[in-house]
N, C-alpha and C. Protein backbone atom coordinates (compact mmCIF):
# COMPACT_ATOMS: atom_id res chain seq x y z
N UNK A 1 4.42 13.60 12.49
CA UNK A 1 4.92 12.82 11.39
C UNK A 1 6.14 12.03 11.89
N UNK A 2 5.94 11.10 11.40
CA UNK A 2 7.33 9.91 11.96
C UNK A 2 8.50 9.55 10.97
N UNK A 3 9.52 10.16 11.61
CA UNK A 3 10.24 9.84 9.70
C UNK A 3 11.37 8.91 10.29
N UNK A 4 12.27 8.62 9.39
CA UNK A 4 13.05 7.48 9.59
C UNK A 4 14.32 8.01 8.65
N UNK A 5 15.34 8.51 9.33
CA UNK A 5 16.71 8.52 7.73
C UNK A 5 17.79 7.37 8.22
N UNK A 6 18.52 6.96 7.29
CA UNK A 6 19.23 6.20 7.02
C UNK A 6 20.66 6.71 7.46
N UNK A 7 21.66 6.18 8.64
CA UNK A 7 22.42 7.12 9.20
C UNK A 7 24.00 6.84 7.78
N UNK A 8 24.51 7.87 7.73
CA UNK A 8 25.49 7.71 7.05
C UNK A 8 26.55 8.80 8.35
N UNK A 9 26.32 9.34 8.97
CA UNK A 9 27.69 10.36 9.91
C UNK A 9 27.99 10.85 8.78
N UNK A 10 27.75 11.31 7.82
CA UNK A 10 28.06 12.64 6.31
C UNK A 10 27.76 14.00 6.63
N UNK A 11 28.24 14.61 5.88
CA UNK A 11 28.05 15.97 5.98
C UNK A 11 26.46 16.64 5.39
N UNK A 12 26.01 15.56 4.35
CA UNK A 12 24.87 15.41 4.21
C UNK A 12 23.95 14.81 5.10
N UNK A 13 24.06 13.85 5.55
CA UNK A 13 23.34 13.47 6.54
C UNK A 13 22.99 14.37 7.82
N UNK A 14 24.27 15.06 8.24
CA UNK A 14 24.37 15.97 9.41
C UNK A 14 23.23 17.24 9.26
N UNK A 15 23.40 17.60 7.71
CA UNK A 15 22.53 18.87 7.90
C UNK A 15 20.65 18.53 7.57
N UNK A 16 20.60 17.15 6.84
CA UNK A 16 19.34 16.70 7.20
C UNK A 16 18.57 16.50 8.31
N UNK A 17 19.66 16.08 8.78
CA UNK A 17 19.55 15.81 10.49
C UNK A 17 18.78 17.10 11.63
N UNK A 18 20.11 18.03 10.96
CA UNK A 18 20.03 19.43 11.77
C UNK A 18 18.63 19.87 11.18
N UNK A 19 18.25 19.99 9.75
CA UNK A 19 17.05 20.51 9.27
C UNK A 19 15.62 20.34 10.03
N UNK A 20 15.65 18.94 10.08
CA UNK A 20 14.27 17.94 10.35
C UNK A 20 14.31 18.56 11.92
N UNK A 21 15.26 18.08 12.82
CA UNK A 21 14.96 19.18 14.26
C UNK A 21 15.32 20.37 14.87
N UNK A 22 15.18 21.14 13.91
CA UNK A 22 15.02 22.45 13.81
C UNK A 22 13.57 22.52 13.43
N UNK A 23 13.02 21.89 12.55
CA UNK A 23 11.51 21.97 12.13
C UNK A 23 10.70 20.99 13.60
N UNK A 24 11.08 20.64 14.39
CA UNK A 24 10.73 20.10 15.37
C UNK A 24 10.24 18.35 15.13
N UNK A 25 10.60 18.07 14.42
CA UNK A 25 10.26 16.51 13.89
C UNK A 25 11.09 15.72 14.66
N UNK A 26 10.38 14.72 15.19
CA UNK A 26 11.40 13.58 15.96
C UNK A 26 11.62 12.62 14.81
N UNK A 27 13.11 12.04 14.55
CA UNK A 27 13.54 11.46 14.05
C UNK A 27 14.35 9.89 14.40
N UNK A 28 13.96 9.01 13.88
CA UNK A 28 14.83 7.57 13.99
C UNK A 28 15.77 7.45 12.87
N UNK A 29 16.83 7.39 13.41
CA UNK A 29 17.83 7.39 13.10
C UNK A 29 18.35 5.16 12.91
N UNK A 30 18.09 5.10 11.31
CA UNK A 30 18.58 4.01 11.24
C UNK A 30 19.54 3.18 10.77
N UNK A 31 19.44 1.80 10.81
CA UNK A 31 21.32 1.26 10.48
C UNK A 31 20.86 0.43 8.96
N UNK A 32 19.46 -0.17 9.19
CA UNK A 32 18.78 -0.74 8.47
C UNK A 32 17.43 -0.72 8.07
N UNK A 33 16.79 -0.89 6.70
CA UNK A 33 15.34 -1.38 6.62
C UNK A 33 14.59 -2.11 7.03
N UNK A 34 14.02 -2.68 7.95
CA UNK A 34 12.95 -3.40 7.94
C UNK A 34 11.17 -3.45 8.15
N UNK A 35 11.34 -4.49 7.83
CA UNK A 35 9.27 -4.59 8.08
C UNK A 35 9.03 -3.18 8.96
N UNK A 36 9.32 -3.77 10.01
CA UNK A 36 9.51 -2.80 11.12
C UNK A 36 9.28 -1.34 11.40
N UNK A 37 10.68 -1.18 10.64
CA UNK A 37 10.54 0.43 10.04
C UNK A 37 10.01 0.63 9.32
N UNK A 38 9.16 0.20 8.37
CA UNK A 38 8.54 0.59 7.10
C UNK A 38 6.91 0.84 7.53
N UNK A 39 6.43 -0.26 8.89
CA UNK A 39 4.81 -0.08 9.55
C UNK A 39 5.09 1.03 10.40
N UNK A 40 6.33 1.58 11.37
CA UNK A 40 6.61 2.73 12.26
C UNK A 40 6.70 4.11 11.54
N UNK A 41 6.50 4.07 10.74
CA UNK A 41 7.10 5.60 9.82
C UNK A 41 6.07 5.91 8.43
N UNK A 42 6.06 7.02 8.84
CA UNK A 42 5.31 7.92 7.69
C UNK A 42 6.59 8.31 6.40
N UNK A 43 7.72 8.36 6.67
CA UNK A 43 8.91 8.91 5.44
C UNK A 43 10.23 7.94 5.68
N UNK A 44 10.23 7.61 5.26
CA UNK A 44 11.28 7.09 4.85
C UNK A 44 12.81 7.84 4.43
N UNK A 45 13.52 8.18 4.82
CA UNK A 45 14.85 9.24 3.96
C UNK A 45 15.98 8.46 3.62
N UNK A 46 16.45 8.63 2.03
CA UNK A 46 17.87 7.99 2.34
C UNK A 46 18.02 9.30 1.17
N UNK A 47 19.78 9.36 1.49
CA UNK A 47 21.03 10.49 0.53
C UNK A 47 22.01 10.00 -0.33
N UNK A 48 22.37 10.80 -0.79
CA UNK A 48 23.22 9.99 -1.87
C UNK A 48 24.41 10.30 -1.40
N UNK A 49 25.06 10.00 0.20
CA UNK A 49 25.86 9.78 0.52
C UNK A 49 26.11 8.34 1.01
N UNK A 50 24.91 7.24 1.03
CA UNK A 50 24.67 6.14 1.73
C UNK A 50 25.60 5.30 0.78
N UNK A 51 26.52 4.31 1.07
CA UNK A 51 26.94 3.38 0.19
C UNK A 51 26.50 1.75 0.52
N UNK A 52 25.13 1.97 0.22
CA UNK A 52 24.30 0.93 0.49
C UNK A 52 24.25 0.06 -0.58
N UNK A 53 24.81 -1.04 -1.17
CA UNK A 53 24.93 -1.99 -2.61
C UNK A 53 23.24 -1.83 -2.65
N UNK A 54 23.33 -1.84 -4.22
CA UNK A 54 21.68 -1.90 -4.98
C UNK A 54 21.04 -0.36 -4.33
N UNK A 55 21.46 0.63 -3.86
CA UNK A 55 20.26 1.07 -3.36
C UNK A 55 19.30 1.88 -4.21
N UNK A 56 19.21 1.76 -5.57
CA UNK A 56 17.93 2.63 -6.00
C UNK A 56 17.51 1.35 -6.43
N UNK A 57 17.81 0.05 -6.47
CA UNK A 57 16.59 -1.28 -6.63
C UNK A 57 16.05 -1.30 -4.94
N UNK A 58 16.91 -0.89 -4.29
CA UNK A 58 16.08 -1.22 -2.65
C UNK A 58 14.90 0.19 -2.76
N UNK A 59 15.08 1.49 -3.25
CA UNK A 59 14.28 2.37 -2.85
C UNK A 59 13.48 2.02 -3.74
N UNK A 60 13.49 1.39 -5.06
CA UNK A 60 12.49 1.15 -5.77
C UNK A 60 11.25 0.50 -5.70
N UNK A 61 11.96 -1.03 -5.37
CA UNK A 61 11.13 -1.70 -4.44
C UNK A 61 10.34 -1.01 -3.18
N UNK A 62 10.83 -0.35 -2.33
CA UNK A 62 10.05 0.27 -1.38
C UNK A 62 8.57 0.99 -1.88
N UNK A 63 8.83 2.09 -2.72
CA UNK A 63 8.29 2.76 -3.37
C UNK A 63 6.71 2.10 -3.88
N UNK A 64 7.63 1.02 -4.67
CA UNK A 64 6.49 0.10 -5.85
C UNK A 64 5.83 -0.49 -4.75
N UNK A 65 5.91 -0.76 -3.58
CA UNK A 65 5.00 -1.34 -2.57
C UNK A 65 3.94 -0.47 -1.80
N UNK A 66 3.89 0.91 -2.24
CA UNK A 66 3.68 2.04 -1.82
C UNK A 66 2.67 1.45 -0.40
N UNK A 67 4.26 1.03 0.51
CA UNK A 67 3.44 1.53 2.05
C UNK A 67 3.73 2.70 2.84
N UNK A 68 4.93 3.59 2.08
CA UNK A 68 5.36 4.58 2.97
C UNK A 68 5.80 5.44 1.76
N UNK A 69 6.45 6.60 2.16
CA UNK A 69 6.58 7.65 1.43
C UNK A 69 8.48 7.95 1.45
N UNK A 70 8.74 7.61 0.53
CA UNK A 70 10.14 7.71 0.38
C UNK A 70 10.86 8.92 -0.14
N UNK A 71 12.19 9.50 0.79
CA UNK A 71 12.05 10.31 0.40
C UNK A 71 14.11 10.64 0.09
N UNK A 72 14.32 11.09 -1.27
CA UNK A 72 15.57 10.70 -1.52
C UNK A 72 16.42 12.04 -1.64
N UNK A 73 17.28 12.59 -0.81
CA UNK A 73 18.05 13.72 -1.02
C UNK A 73 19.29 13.77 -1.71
N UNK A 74 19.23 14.71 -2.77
CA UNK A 74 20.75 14.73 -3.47
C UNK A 74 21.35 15.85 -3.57
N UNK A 75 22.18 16.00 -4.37
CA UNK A 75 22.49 17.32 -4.58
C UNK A 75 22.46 17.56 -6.41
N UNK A 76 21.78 16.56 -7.07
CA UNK A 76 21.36 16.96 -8.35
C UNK A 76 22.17 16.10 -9.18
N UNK A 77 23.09 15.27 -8.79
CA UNK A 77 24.03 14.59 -9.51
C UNK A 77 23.50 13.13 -9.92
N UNK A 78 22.88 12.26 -9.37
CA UNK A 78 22.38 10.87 -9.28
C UNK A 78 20.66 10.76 -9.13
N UNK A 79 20.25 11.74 -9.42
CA UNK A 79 18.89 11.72 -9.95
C UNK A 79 18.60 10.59 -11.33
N UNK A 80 18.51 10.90 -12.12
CA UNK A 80 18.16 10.34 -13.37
C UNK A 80 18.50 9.02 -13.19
N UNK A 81 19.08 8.34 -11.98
CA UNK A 81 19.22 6.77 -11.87
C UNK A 81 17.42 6.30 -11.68
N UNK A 82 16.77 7.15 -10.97
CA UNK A 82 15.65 7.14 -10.34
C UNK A 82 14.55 6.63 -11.58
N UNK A 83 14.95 6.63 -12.56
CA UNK A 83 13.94 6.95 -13.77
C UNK A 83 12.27 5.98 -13.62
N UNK A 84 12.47 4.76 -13.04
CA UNK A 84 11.65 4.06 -12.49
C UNK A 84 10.65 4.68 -11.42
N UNK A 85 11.14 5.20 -10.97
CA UNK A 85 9.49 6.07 -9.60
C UNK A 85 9.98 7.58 -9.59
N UNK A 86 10.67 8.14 -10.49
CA UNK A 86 10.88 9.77 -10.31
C UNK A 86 9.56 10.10 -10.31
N UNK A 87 8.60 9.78 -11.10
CA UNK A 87 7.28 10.46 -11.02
C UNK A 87 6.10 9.83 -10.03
N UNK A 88 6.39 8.55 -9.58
CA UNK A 88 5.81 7.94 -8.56
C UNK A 88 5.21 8.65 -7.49
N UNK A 89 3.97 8.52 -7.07
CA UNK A 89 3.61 9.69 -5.87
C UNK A 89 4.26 9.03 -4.32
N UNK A 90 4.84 8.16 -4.01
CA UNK A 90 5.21 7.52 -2.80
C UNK A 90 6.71 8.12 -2.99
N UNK A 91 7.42 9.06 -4.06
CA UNK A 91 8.56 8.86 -4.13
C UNK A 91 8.96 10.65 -4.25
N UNK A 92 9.56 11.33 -3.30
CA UNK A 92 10.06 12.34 -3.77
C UNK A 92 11.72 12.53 -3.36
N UNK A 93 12.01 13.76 -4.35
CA UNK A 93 13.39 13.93 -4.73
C UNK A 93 13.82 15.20 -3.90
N UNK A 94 14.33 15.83 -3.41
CA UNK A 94 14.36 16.95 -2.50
C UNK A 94 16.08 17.68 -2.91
N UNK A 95 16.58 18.35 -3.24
CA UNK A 95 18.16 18.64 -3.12
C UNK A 95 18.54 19.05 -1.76
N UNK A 96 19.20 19.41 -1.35
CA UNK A 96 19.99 18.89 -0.31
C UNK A 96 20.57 20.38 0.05
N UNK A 97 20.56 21.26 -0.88
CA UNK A 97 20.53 22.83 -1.02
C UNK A 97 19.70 23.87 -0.95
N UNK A 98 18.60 23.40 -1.49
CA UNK A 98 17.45 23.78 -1.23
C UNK A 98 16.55 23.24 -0.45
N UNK A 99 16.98 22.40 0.64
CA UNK A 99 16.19 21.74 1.58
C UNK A 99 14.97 22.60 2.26
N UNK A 100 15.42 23.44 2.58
CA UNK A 100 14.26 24.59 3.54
C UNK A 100 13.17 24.61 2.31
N UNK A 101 13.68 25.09 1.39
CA UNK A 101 12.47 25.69 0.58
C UNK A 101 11.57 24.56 0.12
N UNK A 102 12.14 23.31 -0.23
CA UNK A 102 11.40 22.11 -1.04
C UNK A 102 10.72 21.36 -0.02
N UNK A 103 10.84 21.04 1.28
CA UNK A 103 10.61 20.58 2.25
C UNK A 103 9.25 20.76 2.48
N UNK A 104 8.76 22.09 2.38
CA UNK A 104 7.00 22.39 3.07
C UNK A 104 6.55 22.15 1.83
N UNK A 105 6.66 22.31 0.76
CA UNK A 105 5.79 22.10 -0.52
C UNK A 105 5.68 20.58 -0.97
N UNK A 106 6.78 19.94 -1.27
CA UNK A 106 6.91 18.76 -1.65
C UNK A 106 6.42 17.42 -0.66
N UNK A 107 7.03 18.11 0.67
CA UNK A 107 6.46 16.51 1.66
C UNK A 107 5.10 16.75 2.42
N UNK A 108 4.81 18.08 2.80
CA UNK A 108 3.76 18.24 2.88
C UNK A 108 2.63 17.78 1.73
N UNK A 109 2.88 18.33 0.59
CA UNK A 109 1.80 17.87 0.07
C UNK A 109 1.18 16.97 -0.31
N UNK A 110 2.75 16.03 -0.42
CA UNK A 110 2.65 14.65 -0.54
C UNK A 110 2.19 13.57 0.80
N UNK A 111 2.32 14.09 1.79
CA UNK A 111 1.56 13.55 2.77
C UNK A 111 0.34 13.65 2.78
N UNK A 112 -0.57 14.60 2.27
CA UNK A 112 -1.66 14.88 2.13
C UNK A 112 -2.46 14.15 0.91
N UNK A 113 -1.52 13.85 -0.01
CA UNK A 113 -2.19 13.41 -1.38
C UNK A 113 -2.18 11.65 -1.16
N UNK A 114 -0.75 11.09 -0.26
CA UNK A 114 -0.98 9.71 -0.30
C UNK A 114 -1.67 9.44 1.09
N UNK A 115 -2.50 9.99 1.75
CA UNK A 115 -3.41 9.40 2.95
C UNK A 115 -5.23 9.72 1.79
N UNK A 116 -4.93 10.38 0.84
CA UNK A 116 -5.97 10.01 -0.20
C UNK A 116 -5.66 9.39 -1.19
N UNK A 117 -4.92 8.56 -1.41
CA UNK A 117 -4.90 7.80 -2.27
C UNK A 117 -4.84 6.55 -1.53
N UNK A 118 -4.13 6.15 -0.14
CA UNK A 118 -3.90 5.00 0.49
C UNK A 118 -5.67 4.77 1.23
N UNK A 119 -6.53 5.81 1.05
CA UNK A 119 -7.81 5.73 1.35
C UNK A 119 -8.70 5.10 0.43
N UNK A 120 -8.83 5.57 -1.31
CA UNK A 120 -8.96 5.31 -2.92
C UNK A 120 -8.34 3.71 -2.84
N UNK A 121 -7.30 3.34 -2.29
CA UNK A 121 -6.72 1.83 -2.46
C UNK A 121 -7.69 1.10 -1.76
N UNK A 122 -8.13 1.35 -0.34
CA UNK A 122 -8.15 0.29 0.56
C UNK A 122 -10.18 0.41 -0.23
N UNK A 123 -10.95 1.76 -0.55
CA UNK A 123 -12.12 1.14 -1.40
C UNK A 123 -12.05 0.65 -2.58
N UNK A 124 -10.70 0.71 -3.20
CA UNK A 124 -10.85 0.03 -4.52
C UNK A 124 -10.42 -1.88 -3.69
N UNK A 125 -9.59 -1.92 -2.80
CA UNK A 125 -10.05 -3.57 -2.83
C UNK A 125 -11.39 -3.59 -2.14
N UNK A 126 -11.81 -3.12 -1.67
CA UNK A 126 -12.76 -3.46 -0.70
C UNK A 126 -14.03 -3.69 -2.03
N UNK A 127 -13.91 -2.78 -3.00
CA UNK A 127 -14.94 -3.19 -4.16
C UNK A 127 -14.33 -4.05 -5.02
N UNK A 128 -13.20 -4.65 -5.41
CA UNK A 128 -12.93 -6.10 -5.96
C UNK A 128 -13.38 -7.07 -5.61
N UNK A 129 -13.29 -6.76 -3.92
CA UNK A 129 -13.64 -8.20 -2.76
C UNK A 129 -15.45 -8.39 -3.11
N UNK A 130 -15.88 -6.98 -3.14
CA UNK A 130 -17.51 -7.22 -3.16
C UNK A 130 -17.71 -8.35 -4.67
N UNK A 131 -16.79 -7.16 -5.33
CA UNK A 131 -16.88 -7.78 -7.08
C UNK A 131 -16.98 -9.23 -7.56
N UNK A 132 -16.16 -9.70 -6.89
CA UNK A 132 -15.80 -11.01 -6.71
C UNK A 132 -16.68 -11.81 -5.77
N UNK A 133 -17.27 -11.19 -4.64
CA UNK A 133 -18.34 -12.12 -4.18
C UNK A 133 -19.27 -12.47 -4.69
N UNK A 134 -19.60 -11.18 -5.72
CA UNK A 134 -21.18 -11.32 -6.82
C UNK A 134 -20.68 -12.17 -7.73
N UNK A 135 -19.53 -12.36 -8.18
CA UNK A 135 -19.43 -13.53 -9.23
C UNK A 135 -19.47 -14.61 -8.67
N UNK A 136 -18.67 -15.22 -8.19
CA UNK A 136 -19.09 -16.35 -7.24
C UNK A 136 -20.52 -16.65 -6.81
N UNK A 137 -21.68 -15.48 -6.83
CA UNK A 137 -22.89 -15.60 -6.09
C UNK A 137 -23.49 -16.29 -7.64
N UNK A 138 -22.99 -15.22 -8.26
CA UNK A 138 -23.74 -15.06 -10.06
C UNK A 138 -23.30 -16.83 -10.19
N UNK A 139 -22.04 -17.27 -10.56
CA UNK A 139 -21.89 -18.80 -10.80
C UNK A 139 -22.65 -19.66 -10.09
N UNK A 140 -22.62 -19.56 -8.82
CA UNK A 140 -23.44 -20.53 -7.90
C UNK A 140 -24.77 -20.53 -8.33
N UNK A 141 -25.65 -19.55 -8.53
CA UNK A 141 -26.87 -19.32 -8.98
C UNK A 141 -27.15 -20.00 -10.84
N UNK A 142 -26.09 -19.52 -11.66
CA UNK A 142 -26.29 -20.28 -12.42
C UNK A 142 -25.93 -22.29 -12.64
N UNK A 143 -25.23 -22.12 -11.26
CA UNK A 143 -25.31 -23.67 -10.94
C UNK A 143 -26.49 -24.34 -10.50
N UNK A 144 -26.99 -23.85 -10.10
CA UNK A 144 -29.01 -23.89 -9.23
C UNK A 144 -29.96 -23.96 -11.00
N UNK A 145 -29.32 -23.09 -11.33
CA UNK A 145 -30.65 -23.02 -12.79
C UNK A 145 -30.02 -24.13 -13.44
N UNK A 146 -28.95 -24.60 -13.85
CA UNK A 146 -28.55 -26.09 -14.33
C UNK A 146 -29.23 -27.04 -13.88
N UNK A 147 -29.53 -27.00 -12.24
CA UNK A 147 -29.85 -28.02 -11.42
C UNK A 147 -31.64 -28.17 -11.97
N UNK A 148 -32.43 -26.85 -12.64
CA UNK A 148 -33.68 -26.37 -12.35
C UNK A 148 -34.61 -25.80 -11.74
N UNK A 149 -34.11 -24.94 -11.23
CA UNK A 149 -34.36 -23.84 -9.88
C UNK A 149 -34.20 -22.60 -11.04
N UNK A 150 -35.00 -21.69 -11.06
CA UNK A 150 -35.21 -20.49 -11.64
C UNK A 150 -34.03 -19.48 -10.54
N UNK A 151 -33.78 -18.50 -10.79
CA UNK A 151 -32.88 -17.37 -10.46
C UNK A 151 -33.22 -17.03 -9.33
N UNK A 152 -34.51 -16.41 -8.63
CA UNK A 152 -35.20 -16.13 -7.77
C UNK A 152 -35.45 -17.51 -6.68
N UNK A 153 -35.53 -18.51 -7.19
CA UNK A 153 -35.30 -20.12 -6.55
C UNK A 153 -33.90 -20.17 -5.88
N UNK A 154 -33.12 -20.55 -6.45
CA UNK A 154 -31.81 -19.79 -6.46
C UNK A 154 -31.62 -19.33 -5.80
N UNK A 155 -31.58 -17.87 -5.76
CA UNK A 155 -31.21 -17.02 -4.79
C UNK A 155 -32.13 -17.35 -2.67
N UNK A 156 -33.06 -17.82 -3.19
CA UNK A 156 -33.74 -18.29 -1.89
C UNK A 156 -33.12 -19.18 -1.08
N UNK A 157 -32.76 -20.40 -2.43
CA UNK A 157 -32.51 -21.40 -1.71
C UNK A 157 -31.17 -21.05 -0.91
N UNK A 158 -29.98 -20.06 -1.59
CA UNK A 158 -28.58 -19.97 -1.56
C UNK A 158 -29.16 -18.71 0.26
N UNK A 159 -30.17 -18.41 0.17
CA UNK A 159 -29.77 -17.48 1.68
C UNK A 159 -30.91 -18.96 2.80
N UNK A 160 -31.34 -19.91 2.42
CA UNK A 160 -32.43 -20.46 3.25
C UNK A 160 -30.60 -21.54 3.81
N UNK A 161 -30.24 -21.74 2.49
CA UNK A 161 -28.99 -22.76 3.16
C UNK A 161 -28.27 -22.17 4.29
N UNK A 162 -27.58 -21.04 4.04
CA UNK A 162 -26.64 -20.27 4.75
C UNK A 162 -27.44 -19.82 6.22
N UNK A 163 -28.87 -19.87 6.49
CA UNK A 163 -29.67 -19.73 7.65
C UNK A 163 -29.51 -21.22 8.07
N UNK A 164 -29.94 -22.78 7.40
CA UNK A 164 -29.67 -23.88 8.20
C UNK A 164 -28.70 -24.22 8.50
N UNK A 165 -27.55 -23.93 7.31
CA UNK A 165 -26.11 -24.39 8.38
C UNK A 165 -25.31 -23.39 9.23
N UNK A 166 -25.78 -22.08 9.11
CA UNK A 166 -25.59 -21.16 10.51
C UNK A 166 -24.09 -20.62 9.99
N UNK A 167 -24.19 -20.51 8.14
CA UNK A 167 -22.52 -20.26 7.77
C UNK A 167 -23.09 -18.85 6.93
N UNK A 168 -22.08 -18.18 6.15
CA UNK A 168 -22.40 -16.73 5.24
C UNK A 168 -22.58 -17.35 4.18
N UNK A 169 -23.55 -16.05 3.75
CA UNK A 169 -23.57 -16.58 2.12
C UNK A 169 -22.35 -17.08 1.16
N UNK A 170 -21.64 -16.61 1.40
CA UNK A 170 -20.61 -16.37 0.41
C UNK A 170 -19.94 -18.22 0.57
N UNK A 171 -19.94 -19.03 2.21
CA UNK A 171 -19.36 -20.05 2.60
C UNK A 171 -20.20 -21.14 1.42
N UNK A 172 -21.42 -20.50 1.68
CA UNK A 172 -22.46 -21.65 1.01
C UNK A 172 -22.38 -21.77 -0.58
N UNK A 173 -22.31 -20.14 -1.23
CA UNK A 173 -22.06 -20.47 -2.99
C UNK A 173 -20.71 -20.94 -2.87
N UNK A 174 -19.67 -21.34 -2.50
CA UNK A 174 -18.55 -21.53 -2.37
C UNK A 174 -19.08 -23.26 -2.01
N UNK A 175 -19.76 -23.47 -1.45
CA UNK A 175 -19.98 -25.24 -1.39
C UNK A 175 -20.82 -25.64 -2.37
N UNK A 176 -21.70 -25.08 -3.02
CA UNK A 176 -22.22 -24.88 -4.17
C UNK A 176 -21.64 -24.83 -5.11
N UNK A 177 -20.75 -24.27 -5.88
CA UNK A 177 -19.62 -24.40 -6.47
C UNK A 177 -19.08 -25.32 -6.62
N UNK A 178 -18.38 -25.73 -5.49
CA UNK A 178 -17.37 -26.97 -5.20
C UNK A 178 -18.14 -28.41 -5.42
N UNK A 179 -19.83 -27.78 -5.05
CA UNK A 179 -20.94 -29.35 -5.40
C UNK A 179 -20.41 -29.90 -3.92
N UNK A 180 -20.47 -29.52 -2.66
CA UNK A 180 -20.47 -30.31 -1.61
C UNK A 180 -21.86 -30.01 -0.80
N UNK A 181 -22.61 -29.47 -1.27
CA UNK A 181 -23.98 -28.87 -0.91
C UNK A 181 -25.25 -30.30 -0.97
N UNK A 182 -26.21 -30.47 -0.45
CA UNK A 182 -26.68 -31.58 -0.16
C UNK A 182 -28.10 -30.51 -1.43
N UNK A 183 -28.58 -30.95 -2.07
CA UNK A 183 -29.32 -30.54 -3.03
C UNK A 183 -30.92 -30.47 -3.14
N UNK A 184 -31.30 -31.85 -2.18
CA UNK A 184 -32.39 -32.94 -2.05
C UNK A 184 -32.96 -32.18 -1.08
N UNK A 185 -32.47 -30.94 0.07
CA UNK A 185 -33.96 -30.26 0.65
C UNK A 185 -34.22 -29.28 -0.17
């Protein structure tokens, strides 16, 4: 697991620090967020010792983009700022006292639950993208029956095109559509 905390030199920071390699986790130790860090890392950590301006709109934002798993240590005092992703699954809360104990239950499991859900995302676009090709197919086809070509006509003509100009279906109802399609073979 690749985690990333946010350096503050705190007394909080120090024993996060000490925690994570003691559990044998290699850690990056950072000054700032970026792109960067956010594609390199599985966790994300920041404490509520950081005096970072905005930072529960910066962890928020992180969160609501759910590319990584954020993970926020306190000691119970500045929670309820969170109210926006406290229940968020990209977002957990850990105290800072009970670190040992919350640590195997909470990030573990949550590592486990968002590599199935970041799995559930990538087939739910992947079935929009289909979704959306059949409409586009469905319009183009009812552009053909306007023209007088039955459905089954249609559909022939829309895969006989995409074989003569050597393009995908999807290029051809898309020129069909647009009416840049030559009609007359």
């Amino acid at each position: 697991m690749r985690l990333a905390i946010y350096n503050s030199k705190g007394p909080a920071f120090q024993k996060i620090v000490r925690f994570l390699r003691q559990k044998g986790y290699k850690i990056n130790i950072i000054k700032q967020v970026t792109s960067h860090t956010i594609k390199n890392h599985e966790i994300l950590i920041f404490h509520e010792e950081l005096q970072i301006p905005n930072l529960i709109k910066v962890i928020e934002q992180i969160v609501l983009e759910q590319s990584i798993l954020v993970l926020y240590a306190h000691e119970g005092k500045t929670l309820h700022r969170f109210y926006n992703v406290q229940h968020h699954p990209f977002f957990i809360d850990i105290n800072i006292k009970s670190l040992h104990i919350e640590w195997d239950y909470k990030v573990v499991l949550a590592m486990k639950y968002i590599k199935t859900l970041m799995q559930n995302y990538q087939e739910i676009d992947n079935i929009k993208s289909e979704l959306s090709a059949l409409k586009m197919e469905v319009k183009a086809k009812r552009f053909l029956m306007n023209k007088g070509l039955s459905e089954a006509e249609s559909h022939r003509f829309i895969q006989r095109k995409a074989m003569q100009l050597r393009k995908s279906k999807k290029d051809v109802v898309n020129l069909i559509i647009e009416n840049e399609i030559d009609f007359t073979n």
